[in-house]
C-alpha atoms as a PDB file:
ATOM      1  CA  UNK A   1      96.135 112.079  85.689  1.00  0.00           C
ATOM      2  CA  UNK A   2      98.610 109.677  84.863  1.00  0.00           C
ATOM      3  CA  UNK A   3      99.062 106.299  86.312  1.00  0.00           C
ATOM      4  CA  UNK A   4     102.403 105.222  87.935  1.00  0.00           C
ATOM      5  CA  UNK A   5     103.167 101.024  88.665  1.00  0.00           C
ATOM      6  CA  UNK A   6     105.559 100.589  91.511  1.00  0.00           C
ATOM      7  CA  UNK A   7     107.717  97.343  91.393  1.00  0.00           C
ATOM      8  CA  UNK A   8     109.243  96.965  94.501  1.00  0.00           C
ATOM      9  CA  UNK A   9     110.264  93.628  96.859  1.00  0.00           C
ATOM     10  CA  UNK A  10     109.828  95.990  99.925  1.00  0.00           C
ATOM     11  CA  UNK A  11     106.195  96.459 101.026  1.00  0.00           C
ATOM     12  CA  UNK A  12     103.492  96.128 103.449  1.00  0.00           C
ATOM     13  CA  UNK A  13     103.314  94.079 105.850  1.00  0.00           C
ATOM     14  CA  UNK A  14     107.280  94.450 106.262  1.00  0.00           C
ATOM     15  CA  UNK A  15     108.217  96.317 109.372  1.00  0.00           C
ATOM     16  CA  UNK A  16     111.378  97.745 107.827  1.00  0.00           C
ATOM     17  CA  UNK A  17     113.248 100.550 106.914  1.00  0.00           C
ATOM     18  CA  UNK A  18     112.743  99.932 103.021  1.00  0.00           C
ATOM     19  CA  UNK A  19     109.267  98.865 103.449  1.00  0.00           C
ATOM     20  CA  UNK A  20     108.351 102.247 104.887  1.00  0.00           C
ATOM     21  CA  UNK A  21     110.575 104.445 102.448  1.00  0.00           C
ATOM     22  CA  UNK A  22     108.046 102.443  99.979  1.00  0.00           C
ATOM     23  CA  UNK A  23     104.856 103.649 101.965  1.00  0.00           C
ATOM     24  CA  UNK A  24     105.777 106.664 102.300  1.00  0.00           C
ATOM     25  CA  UNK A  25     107.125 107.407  98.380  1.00  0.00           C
ATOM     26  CA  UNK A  26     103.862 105.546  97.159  1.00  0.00           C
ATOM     27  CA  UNK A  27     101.859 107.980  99.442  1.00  0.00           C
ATOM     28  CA  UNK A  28     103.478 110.964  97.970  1.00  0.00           C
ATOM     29  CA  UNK A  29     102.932 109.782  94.699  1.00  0.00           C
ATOM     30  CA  UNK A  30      99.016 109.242  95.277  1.00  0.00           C
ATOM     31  CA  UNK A  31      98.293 112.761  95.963  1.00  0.00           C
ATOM     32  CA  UNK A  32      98.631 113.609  92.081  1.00  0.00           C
ATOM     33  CA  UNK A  33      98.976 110.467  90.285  1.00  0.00           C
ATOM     34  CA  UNK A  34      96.989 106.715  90.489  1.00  0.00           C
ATOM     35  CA  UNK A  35      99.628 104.788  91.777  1.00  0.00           C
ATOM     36  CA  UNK A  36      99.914 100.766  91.354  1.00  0.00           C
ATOM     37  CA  UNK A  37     102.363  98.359  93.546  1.00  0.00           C
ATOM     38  CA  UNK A  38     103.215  95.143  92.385  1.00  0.00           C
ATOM     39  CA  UNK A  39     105.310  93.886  95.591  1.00  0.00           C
ATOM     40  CA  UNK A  40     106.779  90.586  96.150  1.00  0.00           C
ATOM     41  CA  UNK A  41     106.115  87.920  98.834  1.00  0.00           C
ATOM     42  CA  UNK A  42     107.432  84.958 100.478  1.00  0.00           C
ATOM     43  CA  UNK A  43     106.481  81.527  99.107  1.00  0.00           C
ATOM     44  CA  UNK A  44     103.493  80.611 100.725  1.00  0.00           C
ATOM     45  CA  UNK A  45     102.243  83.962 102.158  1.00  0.00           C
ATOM     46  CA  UNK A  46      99.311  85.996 100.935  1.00  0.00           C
ATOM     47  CA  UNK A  47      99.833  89.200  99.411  1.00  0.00           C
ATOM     48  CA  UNK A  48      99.307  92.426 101.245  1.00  0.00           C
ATOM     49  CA  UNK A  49      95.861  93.816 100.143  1.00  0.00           C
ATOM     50  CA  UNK A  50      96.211  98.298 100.729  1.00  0.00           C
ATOM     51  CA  UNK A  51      93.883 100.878  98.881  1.00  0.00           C
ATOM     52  CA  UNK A  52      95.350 104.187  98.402  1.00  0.00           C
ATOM     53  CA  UNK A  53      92.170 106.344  97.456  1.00  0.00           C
ATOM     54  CA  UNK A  54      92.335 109.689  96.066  1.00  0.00           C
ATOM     55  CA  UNK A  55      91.837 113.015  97.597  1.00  0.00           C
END
């Protein structure tokens, strides 16, 4: 199974359109493949914490 790292600026807890394209294309990835996301935040905000476990 190989192992995919996602570098993205749009993530959780962003409610937009980008931020769920990213959801949903990590999702899709983490049926076959361990999938890491390395997302960007505002200065001063904690990072998103989400688990995508496998099937």
């Amino acid at each position: 199974m190989a192992t995919i790292n996602v570098v993205t600026s749009h993530f959780s807890p962003e409610i937009t359109a980008a931020s769920h394209r990213m959801d949903a294309l990590v999702d899709a990835l983490a049926v076959h493949h361990t999938v890491n996301v390395f997302a960007l935040t505002e200065i001063g905000k904690p990072a998103a914490s989400k688990t995508i476990s496998e099937s």
